[in-house]
N, C-alpha and C. Protein backbone atom coordinates (compact mmCIF):
# COMPACT_ATOMS: atom_id res chain seq x y z
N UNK A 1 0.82 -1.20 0.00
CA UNK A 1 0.00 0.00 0.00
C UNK A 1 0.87 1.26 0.00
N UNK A 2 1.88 1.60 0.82
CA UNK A 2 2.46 2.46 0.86
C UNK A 2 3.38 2.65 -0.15
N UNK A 3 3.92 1.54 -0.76
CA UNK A 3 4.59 1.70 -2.26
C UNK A 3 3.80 2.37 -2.99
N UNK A 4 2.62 2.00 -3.23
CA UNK A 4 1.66 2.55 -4.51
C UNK A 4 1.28 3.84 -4.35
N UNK A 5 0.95 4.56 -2.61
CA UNK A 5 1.11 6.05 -2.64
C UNK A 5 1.89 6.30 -2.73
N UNK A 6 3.33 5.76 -2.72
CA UNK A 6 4.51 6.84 -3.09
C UNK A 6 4.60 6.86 -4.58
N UNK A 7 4.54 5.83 -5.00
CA UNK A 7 4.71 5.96 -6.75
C UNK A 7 3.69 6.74 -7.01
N UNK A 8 2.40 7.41 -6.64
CA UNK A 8 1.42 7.47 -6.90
C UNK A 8 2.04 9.79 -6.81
N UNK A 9 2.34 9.45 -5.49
CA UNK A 9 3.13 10.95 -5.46
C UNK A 9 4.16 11.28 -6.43
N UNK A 10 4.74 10.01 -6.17
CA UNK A 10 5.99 10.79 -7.81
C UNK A 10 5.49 10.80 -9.18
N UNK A 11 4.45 10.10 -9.04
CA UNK A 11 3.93 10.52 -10.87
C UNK A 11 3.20 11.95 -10.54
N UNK A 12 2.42 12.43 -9.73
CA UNK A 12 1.75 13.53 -9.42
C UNK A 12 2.94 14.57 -9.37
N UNK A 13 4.10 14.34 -8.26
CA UNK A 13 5.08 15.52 -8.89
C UNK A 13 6.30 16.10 -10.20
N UNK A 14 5.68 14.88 -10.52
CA UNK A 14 6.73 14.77 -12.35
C UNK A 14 5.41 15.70 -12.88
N UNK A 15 4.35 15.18 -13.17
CA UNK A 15 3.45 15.42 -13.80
C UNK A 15 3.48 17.48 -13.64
N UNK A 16 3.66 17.54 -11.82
CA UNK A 16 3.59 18.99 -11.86
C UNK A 16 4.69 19.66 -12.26
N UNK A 17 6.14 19.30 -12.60
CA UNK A 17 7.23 19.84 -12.84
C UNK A 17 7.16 20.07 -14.50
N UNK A 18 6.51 19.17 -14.96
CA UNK A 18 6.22 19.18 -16.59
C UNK A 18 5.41 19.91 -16.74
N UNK A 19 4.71 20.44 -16.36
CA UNK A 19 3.40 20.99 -16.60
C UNK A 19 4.04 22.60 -15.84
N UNK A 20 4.54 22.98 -14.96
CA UNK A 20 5.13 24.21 -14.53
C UNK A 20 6.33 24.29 -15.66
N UNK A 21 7.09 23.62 -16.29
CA UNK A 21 7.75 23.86 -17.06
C UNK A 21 7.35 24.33 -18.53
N UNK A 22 6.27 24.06 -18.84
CA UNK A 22 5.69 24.29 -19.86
C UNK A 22 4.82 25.54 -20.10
N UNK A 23 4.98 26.20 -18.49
CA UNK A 23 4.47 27.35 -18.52
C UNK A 23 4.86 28.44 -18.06
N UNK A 24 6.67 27.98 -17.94
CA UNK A 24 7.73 29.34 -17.69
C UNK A 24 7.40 30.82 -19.12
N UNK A 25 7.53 31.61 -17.92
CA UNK A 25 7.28 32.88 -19.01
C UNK A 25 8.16 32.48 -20.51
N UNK A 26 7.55 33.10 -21.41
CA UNK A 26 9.08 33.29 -21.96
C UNK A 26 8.96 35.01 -22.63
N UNK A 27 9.68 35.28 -23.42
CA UNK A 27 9.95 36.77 -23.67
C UNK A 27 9.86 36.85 -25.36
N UNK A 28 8.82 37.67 -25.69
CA UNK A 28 8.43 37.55 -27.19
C UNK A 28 8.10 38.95 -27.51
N UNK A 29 8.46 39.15 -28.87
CA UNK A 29 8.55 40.63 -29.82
C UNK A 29 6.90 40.28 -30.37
N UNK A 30 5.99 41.33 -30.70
CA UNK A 30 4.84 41.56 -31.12
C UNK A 30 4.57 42.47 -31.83
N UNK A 31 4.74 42.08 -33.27
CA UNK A 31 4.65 43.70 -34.55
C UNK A 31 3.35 43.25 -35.49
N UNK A 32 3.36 44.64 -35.40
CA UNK A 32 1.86 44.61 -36.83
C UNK A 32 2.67 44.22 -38.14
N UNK A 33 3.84 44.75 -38.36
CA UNK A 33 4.91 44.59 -39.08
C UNK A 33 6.28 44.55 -39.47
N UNK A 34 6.98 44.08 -40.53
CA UNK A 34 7.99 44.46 -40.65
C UNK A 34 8.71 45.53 -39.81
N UNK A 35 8.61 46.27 -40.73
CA UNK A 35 8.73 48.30 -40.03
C UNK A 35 8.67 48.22 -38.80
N UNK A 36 7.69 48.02 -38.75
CA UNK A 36 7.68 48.37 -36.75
C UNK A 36 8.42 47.88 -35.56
N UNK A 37 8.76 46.56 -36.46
CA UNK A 37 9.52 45.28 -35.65
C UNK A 37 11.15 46.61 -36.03
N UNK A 38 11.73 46.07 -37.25
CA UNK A 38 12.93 47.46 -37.53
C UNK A 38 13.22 48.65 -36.74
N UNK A 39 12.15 48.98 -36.35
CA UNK A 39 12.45 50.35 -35.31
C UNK A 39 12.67 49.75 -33.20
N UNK A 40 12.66 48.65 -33.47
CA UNK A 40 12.41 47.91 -31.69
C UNK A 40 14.24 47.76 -31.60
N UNK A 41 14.67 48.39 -30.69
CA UNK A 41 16.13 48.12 -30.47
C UNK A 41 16.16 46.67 -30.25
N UNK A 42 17.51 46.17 -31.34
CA UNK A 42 18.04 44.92 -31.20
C UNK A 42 17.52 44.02 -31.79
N UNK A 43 16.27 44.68 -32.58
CA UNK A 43 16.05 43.86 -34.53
C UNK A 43 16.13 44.78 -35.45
N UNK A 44 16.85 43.88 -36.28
CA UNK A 44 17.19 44.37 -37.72
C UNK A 44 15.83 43.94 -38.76
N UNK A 45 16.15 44.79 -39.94
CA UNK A 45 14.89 44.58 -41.03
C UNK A 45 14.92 43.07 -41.49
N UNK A 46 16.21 42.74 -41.89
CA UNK A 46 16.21 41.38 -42.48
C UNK A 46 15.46 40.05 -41.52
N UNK A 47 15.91 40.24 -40.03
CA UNK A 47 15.26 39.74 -39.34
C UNK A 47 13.50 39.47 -38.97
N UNK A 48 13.45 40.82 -38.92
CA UNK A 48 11.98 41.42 -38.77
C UNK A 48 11.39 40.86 -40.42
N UNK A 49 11.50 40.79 -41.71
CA UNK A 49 11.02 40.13 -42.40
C UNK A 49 10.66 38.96 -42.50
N UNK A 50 12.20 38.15 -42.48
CA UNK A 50 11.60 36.28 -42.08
C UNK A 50 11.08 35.79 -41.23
N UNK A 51 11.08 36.80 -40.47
CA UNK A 51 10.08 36.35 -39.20
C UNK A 51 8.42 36.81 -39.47
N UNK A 52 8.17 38.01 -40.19
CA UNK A 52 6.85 37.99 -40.39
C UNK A 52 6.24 37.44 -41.91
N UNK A 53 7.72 36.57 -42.82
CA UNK A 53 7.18 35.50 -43.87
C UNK A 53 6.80 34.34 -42.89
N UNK A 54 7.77 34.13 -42.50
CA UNK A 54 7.39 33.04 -41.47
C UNK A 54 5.76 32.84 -41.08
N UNK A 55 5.60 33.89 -40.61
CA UNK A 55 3.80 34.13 -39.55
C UNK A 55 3.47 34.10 -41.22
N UNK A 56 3.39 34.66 -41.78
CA UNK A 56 2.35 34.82 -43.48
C UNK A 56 2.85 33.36 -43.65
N UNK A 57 3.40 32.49 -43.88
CA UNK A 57 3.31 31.05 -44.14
C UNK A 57 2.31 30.22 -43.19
N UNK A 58 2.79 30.52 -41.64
CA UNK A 58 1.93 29.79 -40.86
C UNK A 58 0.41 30.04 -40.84
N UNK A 59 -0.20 31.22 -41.36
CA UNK A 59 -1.13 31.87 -41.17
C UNK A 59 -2.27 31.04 -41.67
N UNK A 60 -1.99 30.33 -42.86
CA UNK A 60 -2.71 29.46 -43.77
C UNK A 60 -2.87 28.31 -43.18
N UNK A 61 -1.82 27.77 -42.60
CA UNK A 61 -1.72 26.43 -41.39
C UNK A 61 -2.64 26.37 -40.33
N UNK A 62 -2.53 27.99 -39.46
CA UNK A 62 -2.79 28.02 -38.09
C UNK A 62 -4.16 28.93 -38.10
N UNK A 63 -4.37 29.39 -39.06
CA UNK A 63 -5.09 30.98 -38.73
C UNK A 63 -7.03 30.09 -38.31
N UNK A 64 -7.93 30.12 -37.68
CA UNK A 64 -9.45 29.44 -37.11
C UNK A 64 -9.82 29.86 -39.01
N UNK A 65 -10.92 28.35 -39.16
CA UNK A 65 -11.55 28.55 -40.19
C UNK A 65 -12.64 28.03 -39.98
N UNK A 66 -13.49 29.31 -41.14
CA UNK A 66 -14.78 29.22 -40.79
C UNK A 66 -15.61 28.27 -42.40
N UNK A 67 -16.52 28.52 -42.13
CA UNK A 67 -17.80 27.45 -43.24
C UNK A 67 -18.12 28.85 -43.85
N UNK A 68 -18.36 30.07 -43.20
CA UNK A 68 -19.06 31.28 -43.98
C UNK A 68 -18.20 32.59 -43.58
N UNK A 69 -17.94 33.15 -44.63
CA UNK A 69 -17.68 34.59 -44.31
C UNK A 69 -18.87 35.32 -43.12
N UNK A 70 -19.72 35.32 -43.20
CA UNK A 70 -20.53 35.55 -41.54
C UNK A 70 -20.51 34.97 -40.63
N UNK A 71 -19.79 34.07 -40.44
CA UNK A 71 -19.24 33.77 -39.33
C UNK A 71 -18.03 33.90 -38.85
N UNK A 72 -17.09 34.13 -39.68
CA UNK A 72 -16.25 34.58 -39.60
C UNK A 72 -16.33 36.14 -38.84
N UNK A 73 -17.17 36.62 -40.08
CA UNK A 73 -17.19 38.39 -39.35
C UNK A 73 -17.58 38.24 -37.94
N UNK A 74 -18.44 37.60 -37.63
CA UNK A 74 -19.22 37.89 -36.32
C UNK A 74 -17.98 37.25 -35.69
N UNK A 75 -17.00 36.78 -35.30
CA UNK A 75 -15.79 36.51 -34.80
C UNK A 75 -14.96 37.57 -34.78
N UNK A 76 -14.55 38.24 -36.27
CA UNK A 76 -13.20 39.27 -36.19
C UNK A 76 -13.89 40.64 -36.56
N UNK A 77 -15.09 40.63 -37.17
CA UNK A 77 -15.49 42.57 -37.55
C UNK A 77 -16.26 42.11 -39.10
N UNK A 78 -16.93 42.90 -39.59
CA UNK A 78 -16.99 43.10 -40.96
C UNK A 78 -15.33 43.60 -41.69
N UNK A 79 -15.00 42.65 -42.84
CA UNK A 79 -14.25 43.16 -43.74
C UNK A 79 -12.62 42.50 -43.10
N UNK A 80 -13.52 41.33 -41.87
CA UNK A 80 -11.79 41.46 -41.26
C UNK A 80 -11.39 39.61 -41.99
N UNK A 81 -12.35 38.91 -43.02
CA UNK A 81 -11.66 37.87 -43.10
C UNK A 81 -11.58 37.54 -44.75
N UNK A 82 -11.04 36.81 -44.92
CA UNK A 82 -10.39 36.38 -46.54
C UNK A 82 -10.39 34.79 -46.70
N UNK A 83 -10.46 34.88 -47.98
CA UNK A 83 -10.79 33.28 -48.65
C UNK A 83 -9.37 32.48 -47.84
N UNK A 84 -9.83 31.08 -47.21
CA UNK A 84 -8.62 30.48 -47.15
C UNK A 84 -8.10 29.56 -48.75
N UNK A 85 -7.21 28.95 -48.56
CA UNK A 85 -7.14 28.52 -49.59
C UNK A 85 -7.51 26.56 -49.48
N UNK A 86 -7.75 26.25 -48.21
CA UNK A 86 -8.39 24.82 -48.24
C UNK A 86 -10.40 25.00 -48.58
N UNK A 87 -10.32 24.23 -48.60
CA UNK A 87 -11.90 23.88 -49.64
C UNK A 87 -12.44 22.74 -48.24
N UNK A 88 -13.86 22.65 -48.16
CA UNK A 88 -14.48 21.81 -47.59
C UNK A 88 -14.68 20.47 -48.12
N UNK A 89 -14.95 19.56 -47.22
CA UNK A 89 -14.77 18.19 -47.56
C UNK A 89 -15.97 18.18 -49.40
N UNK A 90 -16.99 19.21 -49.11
CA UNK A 90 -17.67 19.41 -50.41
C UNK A 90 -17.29 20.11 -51.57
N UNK A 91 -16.38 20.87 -50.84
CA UNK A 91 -16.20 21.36 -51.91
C UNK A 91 -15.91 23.36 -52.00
N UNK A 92 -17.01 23.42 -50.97
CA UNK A 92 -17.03 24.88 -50.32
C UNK A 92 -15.83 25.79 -50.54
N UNK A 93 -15.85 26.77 -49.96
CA UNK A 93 -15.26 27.82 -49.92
C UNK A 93 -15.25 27.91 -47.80
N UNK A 94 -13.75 28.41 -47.32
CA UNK A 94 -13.28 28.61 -46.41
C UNK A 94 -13.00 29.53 -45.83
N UNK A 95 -13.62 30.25 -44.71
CA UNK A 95 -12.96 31.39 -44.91
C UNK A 95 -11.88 31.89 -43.25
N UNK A 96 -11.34 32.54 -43.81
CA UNK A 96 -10.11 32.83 -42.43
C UNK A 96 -9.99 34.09 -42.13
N UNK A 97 -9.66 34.72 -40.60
CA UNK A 97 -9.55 35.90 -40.52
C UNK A 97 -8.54 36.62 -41.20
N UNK A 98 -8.08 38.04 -41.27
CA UNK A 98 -6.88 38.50 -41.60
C UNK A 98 -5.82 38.23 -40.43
N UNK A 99 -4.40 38.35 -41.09
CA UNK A 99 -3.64 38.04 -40.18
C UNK A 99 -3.15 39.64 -39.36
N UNK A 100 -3.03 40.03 -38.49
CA UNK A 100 -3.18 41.39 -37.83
C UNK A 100 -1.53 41.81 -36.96
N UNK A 101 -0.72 40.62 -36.84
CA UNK A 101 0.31 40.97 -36.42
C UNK A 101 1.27 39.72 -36.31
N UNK A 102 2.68 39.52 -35.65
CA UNK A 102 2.92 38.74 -35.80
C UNK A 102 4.06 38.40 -34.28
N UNK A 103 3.89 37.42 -33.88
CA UNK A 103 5.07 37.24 -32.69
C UNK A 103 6.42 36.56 -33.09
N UNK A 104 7.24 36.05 -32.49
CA UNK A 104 8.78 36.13 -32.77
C UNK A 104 9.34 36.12 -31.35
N UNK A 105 10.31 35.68 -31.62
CA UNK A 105 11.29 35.16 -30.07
C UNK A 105 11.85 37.07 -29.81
N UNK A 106 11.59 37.13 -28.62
CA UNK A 106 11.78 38.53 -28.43
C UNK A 106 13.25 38.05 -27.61
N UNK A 107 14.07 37.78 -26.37
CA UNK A 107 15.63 36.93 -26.22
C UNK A 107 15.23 35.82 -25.55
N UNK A 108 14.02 34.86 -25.74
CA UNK A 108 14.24 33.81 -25.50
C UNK A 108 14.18 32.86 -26.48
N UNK A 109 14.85 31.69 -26.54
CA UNK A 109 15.25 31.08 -27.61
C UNK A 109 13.62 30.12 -28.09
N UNK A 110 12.83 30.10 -27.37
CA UNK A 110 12.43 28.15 -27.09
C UNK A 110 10.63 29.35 -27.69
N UNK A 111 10.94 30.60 -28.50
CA UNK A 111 8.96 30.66 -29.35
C UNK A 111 8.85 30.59 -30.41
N UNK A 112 8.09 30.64 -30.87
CA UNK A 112 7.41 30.08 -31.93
C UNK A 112 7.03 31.03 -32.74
N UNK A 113 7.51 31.47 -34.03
CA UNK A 113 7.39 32.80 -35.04
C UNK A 113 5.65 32.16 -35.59
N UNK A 114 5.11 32.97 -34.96
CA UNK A 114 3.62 32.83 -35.45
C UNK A 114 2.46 34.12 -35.94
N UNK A 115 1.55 33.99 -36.66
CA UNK A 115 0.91 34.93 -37.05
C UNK A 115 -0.43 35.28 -35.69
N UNK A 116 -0.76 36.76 -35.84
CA UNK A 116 -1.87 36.99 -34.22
C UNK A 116 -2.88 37.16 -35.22
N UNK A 117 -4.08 37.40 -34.16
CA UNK A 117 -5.10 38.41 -34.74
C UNK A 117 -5.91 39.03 -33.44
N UNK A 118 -6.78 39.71 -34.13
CA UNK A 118 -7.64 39.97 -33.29
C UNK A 118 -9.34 40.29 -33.20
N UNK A 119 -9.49 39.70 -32.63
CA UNK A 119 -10.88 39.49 -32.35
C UNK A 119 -12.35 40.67 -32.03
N UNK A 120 -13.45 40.38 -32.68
CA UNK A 120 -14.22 41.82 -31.95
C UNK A 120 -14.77 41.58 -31.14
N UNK A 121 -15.01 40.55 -29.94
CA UNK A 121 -15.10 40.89 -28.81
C UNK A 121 -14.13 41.16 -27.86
N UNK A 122 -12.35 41.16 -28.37
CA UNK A 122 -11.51 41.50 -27.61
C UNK A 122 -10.37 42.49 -28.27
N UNK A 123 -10.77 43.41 -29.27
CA UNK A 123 -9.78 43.65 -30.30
C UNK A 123 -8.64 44.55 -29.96
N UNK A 124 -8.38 44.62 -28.91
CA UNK A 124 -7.54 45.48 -28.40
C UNK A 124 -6.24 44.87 -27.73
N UNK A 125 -6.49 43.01 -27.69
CA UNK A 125 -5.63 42.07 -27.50
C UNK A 125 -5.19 41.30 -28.80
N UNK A 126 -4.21 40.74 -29.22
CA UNK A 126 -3.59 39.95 -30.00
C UNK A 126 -3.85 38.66 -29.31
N UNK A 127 -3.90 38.06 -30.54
CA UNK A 127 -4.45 35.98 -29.59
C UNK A 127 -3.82 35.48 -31.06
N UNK A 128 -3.78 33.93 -30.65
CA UNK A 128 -2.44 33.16 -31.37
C UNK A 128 -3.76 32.39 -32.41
N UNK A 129 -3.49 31.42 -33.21
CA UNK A 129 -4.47 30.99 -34.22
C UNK A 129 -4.85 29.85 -33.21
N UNK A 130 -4.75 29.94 -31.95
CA UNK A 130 -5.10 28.96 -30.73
C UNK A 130 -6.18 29.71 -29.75
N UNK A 131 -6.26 30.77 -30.10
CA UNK A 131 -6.95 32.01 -29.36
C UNK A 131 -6.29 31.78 -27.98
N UNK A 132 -5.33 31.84 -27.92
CA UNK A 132 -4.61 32.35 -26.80
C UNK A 132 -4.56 33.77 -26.69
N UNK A 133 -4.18 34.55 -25.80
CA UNK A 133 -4.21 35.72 -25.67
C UNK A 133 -2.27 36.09 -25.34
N UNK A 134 -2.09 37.16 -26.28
CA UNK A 134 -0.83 37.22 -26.32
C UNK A 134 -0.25 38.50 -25.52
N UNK A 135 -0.86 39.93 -26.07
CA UNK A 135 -0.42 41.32 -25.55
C UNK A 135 -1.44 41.92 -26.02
N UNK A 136 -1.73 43.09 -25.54
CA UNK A 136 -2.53 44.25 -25.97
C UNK A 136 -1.46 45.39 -26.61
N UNK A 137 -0.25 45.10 -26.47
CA UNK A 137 0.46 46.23 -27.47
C UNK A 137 1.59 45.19 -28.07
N UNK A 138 2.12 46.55 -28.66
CA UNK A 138 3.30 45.51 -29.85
C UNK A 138 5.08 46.03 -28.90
N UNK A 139 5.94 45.19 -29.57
CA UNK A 139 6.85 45.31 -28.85
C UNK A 139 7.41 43.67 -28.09
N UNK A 140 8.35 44.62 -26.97
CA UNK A 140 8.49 43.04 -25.82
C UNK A 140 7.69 42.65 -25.06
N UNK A 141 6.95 41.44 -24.99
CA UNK A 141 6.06 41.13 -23.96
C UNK A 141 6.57 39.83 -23.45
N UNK A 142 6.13 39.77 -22.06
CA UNK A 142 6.20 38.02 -21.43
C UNK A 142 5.35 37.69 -21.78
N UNK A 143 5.12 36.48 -22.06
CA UNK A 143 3.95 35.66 -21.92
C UNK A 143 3.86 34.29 -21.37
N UNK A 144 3.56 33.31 -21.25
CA UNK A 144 2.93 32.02 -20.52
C UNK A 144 3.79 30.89 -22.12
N UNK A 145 4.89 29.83 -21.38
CA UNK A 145 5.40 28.82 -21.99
C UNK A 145 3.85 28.35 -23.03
N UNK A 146 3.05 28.79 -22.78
CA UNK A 146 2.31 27.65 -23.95
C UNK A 146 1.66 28.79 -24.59
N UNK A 147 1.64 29.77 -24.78
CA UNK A 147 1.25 30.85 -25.60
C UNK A 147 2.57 30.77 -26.36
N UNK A 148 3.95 30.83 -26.00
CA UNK A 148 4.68 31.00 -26.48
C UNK A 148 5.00 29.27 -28.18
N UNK A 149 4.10 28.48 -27.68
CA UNK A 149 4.70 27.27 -28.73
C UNK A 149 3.65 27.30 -29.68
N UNK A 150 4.38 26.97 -30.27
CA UNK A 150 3.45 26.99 -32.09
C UNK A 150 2.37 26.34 -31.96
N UNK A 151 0.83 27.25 -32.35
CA UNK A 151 -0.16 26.91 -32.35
C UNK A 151 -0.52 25.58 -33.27
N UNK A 152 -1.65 25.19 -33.12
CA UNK A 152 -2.01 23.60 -33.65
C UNK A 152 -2.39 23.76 -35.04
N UNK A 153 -2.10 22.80 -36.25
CA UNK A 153 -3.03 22.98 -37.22
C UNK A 153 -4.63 22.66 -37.69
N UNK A 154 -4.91 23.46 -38.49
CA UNK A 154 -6.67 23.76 -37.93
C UNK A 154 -6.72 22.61 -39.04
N UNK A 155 -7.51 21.17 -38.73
CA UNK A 155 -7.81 20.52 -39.90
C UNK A 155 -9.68 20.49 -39.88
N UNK A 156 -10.01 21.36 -39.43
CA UNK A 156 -11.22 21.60 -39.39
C UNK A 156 -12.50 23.10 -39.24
N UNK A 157 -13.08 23.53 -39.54
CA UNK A 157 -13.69 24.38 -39.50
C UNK A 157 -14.56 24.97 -38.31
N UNK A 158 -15.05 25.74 -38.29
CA UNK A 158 -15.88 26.53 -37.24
C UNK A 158 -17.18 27.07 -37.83
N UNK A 159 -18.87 26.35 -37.64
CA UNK A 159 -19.58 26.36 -38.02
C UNK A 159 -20.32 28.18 -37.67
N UNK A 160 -19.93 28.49 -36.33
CA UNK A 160 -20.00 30.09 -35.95
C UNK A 160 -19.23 30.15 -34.28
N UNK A 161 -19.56 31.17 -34.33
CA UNK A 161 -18.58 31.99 -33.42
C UNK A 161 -17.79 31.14 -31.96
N UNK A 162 -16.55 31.82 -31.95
CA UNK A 162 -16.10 31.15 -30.56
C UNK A 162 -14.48 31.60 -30.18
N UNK A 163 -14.47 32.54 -31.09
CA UNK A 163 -12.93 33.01 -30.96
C UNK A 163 -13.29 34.84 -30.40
N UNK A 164 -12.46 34.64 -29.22
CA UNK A 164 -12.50 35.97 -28.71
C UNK A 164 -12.85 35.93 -27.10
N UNK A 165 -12.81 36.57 -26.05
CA UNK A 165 -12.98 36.84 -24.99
C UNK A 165 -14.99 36.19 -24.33
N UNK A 166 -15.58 37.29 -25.08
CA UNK A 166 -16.98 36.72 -25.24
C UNK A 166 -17.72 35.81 -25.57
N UNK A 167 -16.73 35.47 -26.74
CA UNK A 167 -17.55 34.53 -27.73
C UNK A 167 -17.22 33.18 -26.70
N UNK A 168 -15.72 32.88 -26.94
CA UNK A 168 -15.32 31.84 -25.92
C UNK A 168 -16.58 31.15 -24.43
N UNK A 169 -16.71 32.45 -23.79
CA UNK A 169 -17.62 32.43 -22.51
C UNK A 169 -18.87 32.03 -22.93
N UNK A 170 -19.50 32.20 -23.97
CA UNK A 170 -20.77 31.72 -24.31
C UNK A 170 -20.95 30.86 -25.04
N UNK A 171 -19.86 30.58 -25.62
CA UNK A 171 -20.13 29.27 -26.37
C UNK A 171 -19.66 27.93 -26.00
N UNK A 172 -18.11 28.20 -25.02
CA UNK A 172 -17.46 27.34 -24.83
C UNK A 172 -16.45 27.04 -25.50
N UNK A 173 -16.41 27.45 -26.85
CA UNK A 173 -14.97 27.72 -27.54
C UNK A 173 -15.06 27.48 -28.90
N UNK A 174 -14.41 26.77 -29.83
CA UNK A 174 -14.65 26.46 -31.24
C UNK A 174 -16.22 25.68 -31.33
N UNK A 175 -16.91 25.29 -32.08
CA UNK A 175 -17.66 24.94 -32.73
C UNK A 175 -17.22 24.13 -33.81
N UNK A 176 -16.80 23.06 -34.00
CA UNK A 176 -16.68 22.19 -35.26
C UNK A 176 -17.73 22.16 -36.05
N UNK A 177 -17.34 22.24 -37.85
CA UNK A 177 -18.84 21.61 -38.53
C UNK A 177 -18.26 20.17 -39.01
N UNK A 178 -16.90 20.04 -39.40
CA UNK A 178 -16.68 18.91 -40.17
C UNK A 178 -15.00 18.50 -39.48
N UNK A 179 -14.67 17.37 -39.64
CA UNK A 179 -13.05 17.09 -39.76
C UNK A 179 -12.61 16.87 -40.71
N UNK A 180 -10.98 17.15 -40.60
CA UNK A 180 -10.61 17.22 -42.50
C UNK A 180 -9.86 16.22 -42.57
């Protein structure tokens, strides 16, 4: 008996050391763009570019997709989303928000160059294509080890709303219509 609570404690404190490890701050740059990233002491332009091709590559990977451009809007604004380029298991048309900014290892080694956006029930925050919540301004920010790792790829759609502060709370979060 007492073997099995102790093994029983050391899987419970591995479990918590992995799990606190995974959620050490880390330290990340946040630009609408290029340019803006260029003017942050201690990045250069060349830098500040492959890092926001980078996010414009992942964007297509990572960015929430919807079944309808109105659902989409009612997520990011009128006018805030664009054709993706995957198609529904029918055939459809996809649609994805715009991409609105981009993160980048600000001096810690271990983030993930990813594309943000932002949301209209929270648009004054940047969130990851995980709807994580990243910064409300651009620049150096800390953030949380799992904001910081590369968001998941979306192999599925969002029938309506669930990305954003509000939406999240009332709906409970994504909405699937199909898997891909």
């Amino acid at each position: 008996m007492k073997r099995s609570r102790t093994l029983t404690l050391a899987l419970m404190s591995a479990t918590a050391l992995t799990l606190a490890a995974c959620d050490n701050p880390e330290e990340v740059a946040v630009f609408e763009n290029a340019q803006q990233c260029a003017t942050q002491d201690g990045f250069d332009i060349k830098a500040c570019e492959a890092n926001m091709k980078q996010a414009q590559e992942e964007h297509v990977r990572v960015a929430p997709k919807y079944t309808s451009v109105a659902d989409c809007e009612a997520d990011f604004g009128e006018g805030q989303c664009e054709d993706a380029p995957q198609k529904t298991a029918s055939g459809g048309s996809v649609f994805m928000p715009l991409m609105m900014g981009y993160m980048m290892a600000g001096r810690s080694a271990g983030v993930a160059t990813q594309p943000l956006y932002r949301s209209k029930d929270d648009p004054k925050n940047f969130r990851t294509g995980d709807n994580q919540k990243v910064s409300g301004k651009t620049g150096i920010s800390k953030v949380s080890g799992q904001v910081a790792r590369a968001p998941s790829t979306k192999t599925s759609t969002i029938r309506r709303g669930g990305f954003g502060s509000a939406a999240r709370a009332s709906t409970g979060g994504f909405r699937r219509s199909f898997g891909g």
